[in-house]
N, C-alpha and C. Protein backbone atom coordinates (compact mmCIF):
# COMPACT_ATOMS: atom_id res chain seq x y z
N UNK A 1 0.82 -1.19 0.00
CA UNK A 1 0.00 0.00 0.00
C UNK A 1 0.86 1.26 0.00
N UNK A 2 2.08 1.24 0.78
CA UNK A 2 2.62 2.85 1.16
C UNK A 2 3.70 2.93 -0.31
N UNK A 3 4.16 1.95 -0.63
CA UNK A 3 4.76 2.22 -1.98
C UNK A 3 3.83 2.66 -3.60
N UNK A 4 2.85 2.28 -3.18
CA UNK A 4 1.80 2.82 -4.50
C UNK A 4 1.40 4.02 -4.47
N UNK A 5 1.06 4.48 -2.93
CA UNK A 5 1.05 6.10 -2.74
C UNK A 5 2.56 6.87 -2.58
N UNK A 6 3.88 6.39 -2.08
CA UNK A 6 5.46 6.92 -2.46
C UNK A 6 5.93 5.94 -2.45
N UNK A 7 6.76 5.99 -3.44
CA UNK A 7 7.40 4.68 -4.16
C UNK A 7 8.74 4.92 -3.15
N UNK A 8 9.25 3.56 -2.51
CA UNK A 8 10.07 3.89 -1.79
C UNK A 8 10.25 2.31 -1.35
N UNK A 9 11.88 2.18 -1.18
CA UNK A 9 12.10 0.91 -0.32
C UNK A 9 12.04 0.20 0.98
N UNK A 10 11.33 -1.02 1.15
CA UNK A 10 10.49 -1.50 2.63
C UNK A 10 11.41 -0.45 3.79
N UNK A 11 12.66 -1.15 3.76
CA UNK A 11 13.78 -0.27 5.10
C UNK A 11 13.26 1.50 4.82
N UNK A 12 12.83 1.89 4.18
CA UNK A 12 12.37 3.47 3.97
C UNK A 12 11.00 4.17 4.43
N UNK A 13 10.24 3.18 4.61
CA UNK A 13 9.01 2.93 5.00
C UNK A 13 8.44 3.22 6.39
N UNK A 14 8.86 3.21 7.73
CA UNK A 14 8.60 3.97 8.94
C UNK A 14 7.67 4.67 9.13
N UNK A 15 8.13 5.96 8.32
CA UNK A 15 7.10 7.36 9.05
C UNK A 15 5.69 7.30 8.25
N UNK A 16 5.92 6.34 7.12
CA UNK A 16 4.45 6.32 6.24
C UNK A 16 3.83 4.65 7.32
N UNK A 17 4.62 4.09 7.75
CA UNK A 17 3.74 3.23 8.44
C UNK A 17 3.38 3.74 9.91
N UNK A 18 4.48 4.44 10.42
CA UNK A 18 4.03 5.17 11.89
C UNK A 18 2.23 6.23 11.66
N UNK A 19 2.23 6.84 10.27
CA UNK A 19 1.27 7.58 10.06
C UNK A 19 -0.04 7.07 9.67
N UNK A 20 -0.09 5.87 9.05
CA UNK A 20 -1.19 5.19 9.25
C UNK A 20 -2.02 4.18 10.49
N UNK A 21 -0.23 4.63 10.98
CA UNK A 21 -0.85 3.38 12.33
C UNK A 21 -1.97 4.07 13.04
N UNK A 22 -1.12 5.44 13.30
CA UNK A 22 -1.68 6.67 14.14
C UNK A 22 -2.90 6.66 13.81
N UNK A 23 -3.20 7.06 12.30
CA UNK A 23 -4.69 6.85 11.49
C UNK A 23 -5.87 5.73 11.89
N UNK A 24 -4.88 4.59 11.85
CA UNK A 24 -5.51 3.31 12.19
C UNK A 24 -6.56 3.73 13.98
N UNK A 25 -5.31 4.45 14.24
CA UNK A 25 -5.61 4.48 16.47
C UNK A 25 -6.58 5.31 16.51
N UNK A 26 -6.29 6.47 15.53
CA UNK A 26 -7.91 7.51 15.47
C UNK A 26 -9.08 6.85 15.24
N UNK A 27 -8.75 6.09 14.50
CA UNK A 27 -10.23 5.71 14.08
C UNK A 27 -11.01 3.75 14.48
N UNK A 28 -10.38 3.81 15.59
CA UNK A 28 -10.68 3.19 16.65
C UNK A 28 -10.17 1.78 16.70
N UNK A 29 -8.93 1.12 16.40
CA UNK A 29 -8.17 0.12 16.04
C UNK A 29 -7.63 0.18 17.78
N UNK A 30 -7.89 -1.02 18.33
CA UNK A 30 -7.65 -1.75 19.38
C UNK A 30 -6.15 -2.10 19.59
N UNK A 31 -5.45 -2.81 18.83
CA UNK A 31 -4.57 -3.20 18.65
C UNK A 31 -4.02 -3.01 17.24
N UNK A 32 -2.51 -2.83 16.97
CA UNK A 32 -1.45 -2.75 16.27
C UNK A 32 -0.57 -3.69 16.13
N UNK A 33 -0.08 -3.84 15.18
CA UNK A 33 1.01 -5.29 15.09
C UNK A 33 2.56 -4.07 14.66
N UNK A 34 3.18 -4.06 15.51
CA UNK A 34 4.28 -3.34 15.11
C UNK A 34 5.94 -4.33 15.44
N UNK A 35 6.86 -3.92 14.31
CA UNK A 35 8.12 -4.03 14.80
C UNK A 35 8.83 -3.43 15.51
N UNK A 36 8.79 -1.68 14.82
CA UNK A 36 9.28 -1.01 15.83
C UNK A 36 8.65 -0.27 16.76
N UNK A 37 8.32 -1.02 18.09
CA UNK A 37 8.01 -0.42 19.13
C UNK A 37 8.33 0.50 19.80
N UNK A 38 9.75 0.90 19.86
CA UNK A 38 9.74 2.12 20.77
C UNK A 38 9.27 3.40 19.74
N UNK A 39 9.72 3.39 18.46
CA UNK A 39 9.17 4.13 17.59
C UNK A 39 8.00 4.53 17.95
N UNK A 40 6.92 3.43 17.44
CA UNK A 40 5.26 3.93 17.75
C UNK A 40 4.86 4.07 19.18
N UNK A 41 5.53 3.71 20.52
CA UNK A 41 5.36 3.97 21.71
C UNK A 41 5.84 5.68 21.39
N UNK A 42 7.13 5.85 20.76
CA UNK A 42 6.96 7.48 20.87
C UNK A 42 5.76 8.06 20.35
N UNK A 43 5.83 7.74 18.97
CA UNK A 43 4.61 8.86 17.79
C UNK A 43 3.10 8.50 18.89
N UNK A 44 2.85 7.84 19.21
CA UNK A 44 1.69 7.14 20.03
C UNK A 44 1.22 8.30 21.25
N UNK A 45 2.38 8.84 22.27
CA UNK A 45 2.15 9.23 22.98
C UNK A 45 2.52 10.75 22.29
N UNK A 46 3.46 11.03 21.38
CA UNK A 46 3.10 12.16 21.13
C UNK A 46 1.89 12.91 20.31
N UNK A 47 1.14 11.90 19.53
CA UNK A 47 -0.02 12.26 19.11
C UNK A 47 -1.07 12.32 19.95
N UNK A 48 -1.29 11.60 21.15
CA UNK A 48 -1.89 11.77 22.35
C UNK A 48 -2.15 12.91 23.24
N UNK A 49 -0.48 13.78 23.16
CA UNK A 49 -0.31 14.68 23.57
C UNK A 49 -0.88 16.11 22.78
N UNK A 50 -1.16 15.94 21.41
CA UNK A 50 -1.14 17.14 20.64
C UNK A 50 -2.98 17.09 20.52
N UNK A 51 -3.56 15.71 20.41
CA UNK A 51 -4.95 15.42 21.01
C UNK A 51 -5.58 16.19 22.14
N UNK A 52 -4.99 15.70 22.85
CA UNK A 52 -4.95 16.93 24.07
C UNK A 52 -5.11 18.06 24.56
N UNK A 53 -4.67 18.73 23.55
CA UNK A 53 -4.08 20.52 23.45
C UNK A 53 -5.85 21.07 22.69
């Protein structure tokens, strides 16, 4: 999916998967299947935070 909208290699891929995850959490997704965890533990709580405001 994230290469058909920017063409780009899997290892390049992160911030377009951190941004749908986020997408995914807005719109009411329970659970996430992630590799990099501390990653989305950050973006997670900082989108939480800007929710907030």
């Amino acid at each position: 999916m994230i290469d058909k909208i920017s063409m780009s290699l899997p290892k390049d891929r992160l911030p377009a998967t951190l941004a749908l995850h986020l997408e995914a959490i807005r719109n009411g997704a329970a659970s996430i299947r992630v590799h990099d965890v501390a990653e989305h533990v950050q973006a997670i709580k900082i989108q939480q935070a800007l929710d907030a405001t």
